[in-house]
PDB file of N, CA and C in Angstrom:
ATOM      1  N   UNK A   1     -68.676  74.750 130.046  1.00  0.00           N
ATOM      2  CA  UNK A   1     -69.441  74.023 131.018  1.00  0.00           C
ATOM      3  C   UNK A   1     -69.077  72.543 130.941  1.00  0.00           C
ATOM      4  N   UNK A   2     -68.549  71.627 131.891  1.00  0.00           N
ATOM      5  CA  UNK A   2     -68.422  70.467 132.184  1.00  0.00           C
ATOM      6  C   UNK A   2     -66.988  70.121 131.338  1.00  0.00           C
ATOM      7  N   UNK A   3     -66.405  71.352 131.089  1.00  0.00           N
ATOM      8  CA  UNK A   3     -64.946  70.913 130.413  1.00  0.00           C
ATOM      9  C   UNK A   3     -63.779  70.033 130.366  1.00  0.00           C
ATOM     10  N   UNK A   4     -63.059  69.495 130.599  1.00  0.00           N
ATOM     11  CA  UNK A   4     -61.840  68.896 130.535  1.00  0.00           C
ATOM     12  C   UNK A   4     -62.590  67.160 131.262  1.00  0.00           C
ATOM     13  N   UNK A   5     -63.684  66.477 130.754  1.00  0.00           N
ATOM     14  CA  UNK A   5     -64.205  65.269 131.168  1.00  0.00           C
ATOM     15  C   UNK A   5     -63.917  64.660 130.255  1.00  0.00           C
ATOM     16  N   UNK A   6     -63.193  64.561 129.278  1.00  0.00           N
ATOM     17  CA  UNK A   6     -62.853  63.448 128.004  1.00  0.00           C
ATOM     18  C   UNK A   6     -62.998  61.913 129.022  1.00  0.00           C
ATOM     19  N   UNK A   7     -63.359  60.872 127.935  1.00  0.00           N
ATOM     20  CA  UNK A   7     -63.549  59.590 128.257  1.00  0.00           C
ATOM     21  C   UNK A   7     -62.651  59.592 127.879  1.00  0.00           C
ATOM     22  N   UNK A   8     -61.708  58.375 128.753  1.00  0.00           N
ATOM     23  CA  UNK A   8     -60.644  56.817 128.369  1.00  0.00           C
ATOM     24  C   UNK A   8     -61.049  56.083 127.533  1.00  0.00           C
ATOM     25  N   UNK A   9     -60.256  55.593 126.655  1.00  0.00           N
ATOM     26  CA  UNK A   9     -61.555  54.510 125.570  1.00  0.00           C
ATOM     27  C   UNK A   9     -60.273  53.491 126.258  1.00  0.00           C
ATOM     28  N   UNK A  10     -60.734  52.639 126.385  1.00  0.00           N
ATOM     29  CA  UNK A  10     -60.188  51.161 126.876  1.00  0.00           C
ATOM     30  C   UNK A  10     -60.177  50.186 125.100  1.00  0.00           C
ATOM     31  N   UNK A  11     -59.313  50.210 124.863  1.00  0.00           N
ATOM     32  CA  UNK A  11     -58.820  49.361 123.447  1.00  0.00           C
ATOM     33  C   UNK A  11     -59.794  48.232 123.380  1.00  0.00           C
ATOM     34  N   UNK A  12     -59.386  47.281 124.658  1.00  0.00           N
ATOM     35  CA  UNK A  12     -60.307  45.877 124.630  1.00  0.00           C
ATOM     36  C   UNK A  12     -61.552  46.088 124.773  1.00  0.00           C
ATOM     37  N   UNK A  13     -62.023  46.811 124.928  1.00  0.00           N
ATOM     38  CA  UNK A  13     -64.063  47.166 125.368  1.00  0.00           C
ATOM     39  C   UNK A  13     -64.062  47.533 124.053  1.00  0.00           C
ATOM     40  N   UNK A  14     -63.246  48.462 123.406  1.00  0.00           N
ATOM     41  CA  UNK A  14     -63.704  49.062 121.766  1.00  0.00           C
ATOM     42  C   UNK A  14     -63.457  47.591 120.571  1.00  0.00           C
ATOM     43  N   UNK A  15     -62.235  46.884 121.187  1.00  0.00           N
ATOM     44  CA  UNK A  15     -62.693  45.621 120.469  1.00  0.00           C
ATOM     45  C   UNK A  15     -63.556  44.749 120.201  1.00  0.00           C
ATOM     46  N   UNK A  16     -63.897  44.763 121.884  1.00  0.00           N
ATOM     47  CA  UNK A  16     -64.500  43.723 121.653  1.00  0.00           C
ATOM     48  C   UNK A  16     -66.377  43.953 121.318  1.00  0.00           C
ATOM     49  N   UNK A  17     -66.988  45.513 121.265  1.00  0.00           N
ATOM     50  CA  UNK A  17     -68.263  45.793 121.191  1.00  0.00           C
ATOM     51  C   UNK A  17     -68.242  46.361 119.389  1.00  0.00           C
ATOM     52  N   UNK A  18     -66.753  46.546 118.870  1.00  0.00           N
ATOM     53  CA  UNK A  18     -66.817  46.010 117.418  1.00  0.00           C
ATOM     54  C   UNK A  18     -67.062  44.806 117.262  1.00  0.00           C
ATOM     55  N   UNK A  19     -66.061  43.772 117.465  1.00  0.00           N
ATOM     56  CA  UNK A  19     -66.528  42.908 117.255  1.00  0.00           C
ATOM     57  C   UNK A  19     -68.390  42.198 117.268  1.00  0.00           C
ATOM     58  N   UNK A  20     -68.738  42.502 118.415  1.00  0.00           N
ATOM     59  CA  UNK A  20     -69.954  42.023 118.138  1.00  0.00           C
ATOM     60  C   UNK A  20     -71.081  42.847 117.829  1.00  0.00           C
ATOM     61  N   UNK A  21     -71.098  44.292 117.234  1.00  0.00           N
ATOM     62  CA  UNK A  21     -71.513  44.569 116.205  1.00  0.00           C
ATOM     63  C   UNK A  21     -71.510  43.662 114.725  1.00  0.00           C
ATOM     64  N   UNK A  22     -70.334  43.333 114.519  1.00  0.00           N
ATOM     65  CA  UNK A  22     -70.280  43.076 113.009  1.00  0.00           C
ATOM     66  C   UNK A  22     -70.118  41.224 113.304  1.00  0.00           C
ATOM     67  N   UNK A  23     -71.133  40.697 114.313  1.00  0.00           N
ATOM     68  CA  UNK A  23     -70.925  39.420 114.486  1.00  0.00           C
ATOM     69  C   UNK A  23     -71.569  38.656 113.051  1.00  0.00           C
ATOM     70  N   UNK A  24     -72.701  39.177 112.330  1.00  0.00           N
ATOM     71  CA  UNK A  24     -73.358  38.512 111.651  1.00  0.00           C
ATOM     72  C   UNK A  24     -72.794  38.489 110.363  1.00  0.00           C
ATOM     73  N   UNK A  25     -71.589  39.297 110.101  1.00  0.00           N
ATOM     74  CA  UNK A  25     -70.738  39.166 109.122  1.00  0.00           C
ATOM     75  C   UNK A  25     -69.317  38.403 108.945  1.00  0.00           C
ATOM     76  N   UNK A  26     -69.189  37.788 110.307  1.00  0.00           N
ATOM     77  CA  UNK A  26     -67.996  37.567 111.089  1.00  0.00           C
ATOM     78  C   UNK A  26     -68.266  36.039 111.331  1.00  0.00           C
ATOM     79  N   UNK A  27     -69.078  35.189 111.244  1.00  0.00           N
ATOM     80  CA  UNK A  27     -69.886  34.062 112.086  1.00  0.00           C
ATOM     81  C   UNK A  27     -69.931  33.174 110.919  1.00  0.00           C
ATOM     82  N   UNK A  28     -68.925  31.696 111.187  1.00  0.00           N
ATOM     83  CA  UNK A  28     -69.236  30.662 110.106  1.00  0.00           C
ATOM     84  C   UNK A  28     -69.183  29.695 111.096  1.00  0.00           C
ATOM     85  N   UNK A  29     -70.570  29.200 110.076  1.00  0.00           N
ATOM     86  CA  UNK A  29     -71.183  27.546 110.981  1.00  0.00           C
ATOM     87  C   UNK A  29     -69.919  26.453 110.823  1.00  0.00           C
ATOM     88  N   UNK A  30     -69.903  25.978 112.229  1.00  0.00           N
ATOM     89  CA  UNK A  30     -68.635  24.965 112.274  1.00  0.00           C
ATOM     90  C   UNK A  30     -69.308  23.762 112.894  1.00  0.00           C
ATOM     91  N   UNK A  31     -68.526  22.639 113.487  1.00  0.00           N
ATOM     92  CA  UNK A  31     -69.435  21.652 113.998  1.00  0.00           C
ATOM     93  C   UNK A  31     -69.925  22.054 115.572  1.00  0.00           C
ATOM     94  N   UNK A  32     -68.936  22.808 116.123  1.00  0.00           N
ATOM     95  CA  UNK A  32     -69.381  23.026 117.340  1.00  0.00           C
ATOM     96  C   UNK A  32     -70.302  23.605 117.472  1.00  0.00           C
ATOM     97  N   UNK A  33     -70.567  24.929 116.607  1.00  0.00           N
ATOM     98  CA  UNK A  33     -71.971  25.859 116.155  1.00  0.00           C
ATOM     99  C   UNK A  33     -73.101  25.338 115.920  1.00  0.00           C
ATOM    100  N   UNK A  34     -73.059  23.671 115.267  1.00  0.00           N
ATOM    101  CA  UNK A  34     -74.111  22.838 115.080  1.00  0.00           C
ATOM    102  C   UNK A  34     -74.547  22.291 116.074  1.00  0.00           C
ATOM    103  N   UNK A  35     -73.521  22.013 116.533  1.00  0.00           N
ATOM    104  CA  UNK A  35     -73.685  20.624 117.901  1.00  0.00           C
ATOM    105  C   UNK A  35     -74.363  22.224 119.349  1.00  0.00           C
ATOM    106  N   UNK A  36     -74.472  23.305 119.632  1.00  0.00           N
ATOM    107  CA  UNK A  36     -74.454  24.226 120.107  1.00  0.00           C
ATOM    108  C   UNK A  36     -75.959  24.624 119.863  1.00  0.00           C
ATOM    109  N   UNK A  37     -76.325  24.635 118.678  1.00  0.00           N
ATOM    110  CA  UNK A  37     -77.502  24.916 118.181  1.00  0.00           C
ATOM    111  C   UNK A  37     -78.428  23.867 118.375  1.00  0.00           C
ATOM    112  N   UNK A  38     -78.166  22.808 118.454  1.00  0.00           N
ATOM    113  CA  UNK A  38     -79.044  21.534 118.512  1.00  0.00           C
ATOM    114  C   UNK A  38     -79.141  21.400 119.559  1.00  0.00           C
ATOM    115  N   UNK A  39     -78.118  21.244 120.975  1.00  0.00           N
ATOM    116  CA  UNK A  39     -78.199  21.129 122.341  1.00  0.00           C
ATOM    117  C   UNK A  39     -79.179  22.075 122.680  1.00  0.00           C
ATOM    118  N   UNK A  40     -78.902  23.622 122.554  1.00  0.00           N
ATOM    119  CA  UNK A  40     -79.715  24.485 123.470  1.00  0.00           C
ATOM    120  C   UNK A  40     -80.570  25.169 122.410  1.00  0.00           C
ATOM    121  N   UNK A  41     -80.843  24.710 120.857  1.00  0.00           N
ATOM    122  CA  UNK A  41     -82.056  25.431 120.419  1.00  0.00           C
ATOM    123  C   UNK A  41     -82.787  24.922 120.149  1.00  0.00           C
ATOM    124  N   UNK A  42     -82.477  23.486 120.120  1.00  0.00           N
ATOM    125  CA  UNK A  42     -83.676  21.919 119.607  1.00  0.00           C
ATOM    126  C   UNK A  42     -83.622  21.064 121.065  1.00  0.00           C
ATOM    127  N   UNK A  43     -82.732  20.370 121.571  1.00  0.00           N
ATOM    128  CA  UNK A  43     -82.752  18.915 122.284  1.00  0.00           C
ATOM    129  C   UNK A  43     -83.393  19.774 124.136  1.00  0.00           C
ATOM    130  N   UNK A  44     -83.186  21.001 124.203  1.00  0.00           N
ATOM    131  CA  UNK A  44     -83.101  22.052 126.195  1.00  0.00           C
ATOM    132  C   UNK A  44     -84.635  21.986 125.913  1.00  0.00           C
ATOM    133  N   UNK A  45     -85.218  22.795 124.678  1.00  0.00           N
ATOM    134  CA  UNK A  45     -86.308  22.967 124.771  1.00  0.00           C
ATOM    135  C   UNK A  45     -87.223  21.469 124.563  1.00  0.00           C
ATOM    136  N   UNK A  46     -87.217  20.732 123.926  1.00  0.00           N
ATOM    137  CA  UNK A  46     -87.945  19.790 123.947  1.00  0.00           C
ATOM    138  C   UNK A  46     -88.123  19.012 125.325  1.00  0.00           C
ATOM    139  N   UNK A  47     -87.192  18.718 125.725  1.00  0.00           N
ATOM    140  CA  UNK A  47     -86.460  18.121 127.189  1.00  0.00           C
ATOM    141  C   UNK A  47     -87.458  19.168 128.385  1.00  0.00           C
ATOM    142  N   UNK A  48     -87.651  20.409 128.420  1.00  0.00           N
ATOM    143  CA  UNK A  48     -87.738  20.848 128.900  1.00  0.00           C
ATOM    144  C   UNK A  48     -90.001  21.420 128.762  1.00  0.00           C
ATOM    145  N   UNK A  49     -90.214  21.149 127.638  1.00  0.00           N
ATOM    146  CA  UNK A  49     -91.617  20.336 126.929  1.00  0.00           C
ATOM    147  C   UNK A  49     -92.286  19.600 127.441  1.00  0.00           C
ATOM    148  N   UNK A  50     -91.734  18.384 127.323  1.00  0.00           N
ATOM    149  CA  UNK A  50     -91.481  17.293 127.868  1.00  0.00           C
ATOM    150  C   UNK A  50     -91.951  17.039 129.157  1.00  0.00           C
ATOM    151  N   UNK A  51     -91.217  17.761 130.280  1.00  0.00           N
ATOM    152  CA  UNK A  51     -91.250  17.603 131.964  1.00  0.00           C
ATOM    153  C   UNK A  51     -92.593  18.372 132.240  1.00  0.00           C
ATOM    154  N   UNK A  52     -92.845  19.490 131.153  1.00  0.00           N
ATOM    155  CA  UNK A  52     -93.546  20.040 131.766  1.00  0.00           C
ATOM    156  C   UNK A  52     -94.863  19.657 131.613  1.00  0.00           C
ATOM    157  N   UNK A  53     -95.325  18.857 130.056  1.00  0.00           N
ATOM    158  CA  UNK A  53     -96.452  18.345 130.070  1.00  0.00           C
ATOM    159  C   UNK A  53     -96.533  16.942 130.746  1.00  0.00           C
ATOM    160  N   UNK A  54     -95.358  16.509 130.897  1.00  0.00           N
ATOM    161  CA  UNK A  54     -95.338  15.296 132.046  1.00  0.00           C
ATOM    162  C   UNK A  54     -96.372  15.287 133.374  1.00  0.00           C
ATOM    163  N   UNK A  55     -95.519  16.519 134.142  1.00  0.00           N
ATOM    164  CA  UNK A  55     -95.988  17.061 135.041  1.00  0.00           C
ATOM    165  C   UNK A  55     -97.488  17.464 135.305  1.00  0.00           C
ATOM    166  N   UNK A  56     -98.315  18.100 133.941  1.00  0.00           N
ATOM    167  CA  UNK A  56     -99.510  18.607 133.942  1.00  0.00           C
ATOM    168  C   UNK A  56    -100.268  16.918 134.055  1.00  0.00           C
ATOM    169  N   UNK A  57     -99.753  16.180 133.302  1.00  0.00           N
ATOM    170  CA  UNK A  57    -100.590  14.501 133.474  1.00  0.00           C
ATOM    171  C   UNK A  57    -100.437  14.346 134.175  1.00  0.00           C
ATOM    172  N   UNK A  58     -99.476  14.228 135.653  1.00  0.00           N
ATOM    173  CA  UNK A  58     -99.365  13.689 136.662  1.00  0.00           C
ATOM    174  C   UNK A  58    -100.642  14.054 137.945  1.00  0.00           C
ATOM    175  N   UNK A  59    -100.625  15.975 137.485  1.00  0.00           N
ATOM    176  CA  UNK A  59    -101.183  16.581 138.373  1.00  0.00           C
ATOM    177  C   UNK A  59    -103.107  16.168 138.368  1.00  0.00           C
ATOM    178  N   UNK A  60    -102.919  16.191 137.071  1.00  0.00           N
ATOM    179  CA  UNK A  60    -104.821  16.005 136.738  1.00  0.00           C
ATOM    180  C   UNK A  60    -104.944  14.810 136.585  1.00  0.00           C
ATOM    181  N   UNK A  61    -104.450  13.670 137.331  1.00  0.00           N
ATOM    182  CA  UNK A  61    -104.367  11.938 137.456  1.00  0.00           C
ATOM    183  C   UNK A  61    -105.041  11.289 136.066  1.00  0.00           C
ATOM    184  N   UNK A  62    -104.268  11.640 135.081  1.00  0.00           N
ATOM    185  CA  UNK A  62    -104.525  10.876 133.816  1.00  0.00           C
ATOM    186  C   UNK A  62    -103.536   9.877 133.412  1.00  0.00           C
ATOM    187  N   UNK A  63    -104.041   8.611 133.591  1.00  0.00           N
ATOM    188  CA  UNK A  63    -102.431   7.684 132.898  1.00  0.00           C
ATOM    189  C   UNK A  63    -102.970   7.150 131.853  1.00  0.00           C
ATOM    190  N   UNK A  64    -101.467   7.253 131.373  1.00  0.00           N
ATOM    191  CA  UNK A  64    -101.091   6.565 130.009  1.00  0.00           C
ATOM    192  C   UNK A  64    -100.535   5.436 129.776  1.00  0.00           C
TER     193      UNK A  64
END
């Protein structure tokens, strides 16, 4: 039943979904990794904090 359907394995798809399986063994902090981590996991969110409690003072006419 449903015989002769073998999959194609495509080399680069099997590379590359090894690869990021075994990313957390594979992964050394460099400067760009730092500078990467600080832009969008510290400086996006604060920035983005920021506008939004901005915004809530603006709306309920409280100045500072």
């Amino acid at each position: 039943m449903g015989g002769g359907m073998e999959a194609n394995k495509n080399r680069f798809i099997e590379e590359w979904s090894s690869a990021r399986e075994n990313l957390e063994y594979n992964f050394r902090w460099t400067r760009r990794n730092f500078a990467l981590v600080g832009l969008f996991g510290i400086a996006v969110p604060i920035f983005i904090y920021k506008g939004i409690v901005k915004e809530f003072v603006m709306q309920s006419g409280y100045c500072f």
